[in-house]
N, C-alpha and C. Protein backbone atom coordinates (compact mmCIF):
# COMPACT_ATOMS: atom_id res chain seq x y z
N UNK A 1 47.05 87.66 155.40
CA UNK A 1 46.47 86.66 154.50
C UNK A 1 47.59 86.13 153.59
N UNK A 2 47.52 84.45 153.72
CA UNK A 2 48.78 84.19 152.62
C UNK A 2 48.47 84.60 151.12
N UNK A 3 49.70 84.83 150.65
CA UNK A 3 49.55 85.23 149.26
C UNK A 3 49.24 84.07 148.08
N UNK A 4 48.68 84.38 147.17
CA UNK A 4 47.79 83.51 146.47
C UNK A 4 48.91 82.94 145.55
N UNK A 5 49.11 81.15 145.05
CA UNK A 5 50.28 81.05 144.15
C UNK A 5 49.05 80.55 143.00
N UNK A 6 48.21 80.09 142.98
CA UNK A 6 47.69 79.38 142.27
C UNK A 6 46.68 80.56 141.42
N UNK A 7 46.22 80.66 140.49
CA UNK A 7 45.05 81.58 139.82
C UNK A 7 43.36 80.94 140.36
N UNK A 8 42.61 81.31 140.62
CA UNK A 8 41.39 80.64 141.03
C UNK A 8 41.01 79.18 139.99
N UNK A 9 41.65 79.75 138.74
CA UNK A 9 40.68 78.91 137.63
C UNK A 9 41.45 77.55 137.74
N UNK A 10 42.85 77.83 138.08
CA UNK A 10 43.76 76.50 137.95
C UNK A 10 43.26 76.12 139.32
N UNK A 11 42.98 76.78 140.74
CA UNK A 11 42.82 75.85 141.46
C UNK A 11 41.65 74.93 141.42
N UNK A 12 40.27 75.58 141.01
CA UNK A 12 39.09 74.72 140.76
C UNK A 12 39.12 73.49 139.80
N UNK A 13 40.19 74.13 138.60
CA UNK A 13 41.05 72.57 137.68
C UNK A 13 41.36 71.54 138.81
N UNK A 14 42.10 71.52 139.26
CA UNK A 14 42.51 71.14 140.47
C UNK A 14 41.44 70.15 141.07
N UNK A 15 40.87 71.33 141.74
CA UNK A 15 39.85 70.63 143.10
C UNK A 15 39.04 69.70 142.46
N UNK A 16 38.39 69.64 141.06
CA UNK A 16 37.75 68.85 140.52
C UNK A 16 38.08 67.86 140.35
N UNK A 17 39.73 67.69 140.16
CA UNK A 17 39.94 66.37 139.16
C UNK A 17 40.29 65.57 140.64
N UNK A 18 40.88 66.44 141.93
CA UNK A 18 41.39 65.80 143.23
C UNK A 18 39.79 65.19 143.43
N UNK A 19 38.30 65.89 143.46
CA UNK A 19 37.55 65.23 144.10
C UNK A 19 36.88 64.02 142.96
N UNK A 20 37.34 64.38 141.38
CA UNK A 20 36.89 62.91 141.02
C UNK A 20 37.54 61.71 141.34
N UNK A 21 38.66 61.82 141.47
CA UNK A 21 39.55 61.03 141.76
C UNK A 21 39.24 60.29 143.40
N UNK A 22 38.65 60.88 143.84
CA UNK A 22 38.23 60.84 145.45
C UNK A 22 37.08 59.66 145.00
N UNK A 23 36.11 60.59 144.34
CA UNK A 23 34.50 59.52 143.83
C UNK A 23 35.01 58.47 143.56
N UNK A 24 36.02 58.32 142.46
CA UNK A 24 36.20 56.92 141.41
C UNK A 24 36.69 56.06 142.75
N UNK A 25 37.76 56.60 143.79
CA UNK A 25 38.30 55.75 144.57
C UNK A 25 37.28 55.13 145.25
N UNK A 26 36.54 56.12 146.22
CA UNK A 26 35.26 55.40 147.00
C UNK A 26 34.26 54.32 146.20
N UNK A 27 33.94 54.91 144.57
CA UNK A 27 33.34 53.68 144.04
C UNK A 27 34.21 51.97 144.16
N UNK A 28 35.77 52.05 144.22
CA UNK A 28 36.03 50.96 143.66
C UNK A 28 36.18 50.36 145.10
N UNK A 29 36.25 51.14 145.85
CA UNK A 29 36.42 50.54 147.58
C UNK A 29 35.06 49.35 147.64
N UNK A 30 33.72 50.65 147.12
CA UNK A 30 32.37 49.91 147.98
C UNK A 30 32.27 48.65 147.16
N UNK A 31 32.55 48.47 145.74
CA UNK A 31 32.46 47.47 145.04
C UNK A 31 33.77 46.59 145.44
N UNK A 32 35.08 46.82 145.98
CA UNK A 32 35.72 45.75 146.37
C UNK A 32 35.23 44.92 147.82
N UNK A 33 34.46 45.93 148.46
CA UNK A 33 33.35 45.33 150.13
C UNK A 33 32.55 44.61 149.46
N UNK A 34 31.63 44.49 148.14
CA UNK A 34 30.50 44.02 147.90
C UNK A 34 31.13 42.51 147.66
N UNK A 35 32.20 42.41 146.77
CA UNK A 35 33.21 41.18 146.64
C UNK A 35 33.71 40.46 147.63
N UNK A 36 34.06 40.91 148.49
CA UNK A 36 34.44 40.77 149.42
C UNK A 36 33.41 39.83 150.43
N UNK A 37 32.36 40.58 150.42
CA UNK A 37 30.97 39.71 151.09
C UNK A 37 30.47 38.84 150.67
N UNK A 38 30.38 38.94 149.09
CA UNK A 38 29.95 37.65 148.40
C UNK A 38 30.43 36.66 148.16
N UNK A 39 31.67 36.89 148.54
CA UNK A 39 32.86 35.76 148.36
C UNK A 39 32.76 35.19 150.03
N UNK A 40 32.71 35.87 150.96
CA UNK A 40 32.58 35.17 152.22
C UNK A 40 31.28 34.40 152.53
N UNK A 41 30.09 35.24 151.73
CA UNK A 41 28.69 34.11 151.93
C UNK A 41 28.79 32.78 151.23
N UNK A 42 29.71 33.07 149.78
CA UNK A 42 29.80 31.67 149.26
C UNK A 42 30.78 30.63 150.00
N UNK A 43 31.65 31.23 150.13
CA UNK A 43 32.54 30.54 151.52
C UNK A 43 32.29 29.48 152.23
N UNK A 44 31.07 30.56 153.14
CA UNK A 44 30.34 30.01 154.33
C UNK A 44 29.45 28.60 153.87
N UNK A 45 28.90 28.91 153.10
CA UNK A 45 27.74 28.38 152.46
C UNK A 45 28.96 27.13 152.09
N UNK A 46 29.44 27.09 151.19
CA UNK A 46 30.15 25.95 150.80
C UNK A 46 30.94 25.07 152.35
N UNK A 47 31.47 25.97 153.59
CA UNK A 47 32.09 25.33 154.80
C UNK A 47 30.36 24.57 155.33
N UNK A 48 29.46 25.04 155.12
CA UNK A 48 28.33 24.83 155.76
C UNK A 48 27.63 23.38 155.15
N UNK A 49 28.14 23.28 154.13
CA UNK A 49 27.88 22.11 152.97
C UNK A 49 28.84 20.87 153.31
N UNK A 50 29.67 21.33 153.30
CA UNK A 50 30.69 19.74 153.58
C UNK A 50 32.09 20.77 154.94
N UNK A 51 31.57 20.09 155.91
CA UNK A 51 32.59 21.02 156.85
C UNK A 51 33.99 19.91 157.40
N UNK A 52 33.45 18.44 157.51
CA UNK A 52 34.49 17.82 157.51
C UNK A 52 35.22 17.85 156.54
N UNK A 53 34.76 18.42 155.18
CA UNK A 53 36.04 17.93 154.51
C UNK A 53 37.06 19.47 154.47
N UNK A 54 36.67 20.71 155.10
CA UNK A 54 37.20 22.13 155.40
C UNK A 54 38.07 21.90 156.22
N UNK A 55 37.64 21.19 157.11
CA UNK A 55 38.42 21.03 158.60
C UNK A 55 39.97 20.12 158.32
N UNK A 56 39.30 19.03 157.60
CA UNK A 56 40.46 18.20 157.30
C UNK A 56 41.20 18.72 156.11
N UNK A 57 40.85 19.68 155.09
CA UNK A 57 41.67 20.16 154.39
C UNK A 57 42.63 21.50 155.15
N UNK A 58 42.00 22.02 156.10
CA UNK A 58 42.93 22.54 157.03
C UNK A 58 43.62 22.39 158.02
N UNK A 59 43.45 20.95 158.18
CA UNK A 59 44.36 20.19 159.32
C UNK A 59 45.76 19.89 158.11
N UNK A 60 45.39 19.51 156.86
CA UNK A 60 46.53 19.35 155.88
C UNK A 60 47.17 20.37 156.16
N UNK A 61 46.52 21.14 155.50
CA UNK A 61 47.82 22.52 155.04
C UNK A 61 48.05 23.06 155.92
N UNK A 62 47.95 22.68 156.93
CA UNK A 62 48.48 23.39 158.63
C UNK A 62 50.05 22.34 159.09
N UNK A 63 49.66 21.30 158.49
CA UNK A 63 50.62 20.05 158.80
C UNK A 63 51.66 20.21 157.81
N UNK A 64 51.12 20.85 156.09
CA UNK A 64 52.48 21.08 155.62
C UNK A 64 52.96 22.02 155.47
N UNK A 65 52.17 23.22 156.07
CA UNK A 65 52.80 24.35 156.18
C UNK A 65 54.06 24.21 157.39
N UNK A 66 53.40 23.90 158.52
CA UNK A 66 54.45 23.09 159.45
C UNK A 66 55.76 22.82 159.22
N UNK A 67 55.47 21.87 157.85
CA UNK A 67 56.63 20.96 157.70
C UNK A 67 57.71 21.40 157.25
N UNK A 68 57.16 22.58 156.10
CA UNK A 68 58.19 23.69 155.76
C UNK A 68 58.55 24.40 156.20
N UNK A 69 58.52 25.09 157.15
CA UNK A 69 58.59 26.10 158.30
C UNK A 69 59.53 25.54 158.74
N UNK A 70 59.75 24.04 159.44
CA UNK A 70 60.14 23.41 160.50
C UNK A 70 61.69 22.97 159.79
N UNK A 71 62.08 23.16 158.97
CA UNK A 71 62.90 22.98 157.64
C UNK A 71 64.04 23.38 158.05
């Protein structure tokens, strides 16, 4: 059996603050997905509203991205 470096009490210090740190992360993940979605329904919703003018604003910036590239 490996030999113990840590005291029990420091490792449970430990394990606690590693698994809050775990929680807080997963909270800010599911709330950066929730952003993430709501920003793509408004998106949609707005491409779904005026789509010629999406299309032709991405025929632009395709043409001057182009142009700089091509430089």
């Amino acid at each position: 059996m490996p030999e113990r470096i840590l005291d029990e009490k420091l490792e449970k210090e430990i394990k606690g603050k590693v698994d809050k740190g775990l929680k807080e992360a997963r909270e800010r993940v599911e709330t950066a997905k929730e952003t993430i979605e709501l920003k793509e329904r408004e998106v949609s919703e707005k491409i779904k509203e005026r789509p010629l003018e999406w299309v032709a604003g991405a025929f632009i910036a395709g043409l001057l991205i182009g142009k700089i590239l091509s430089k």
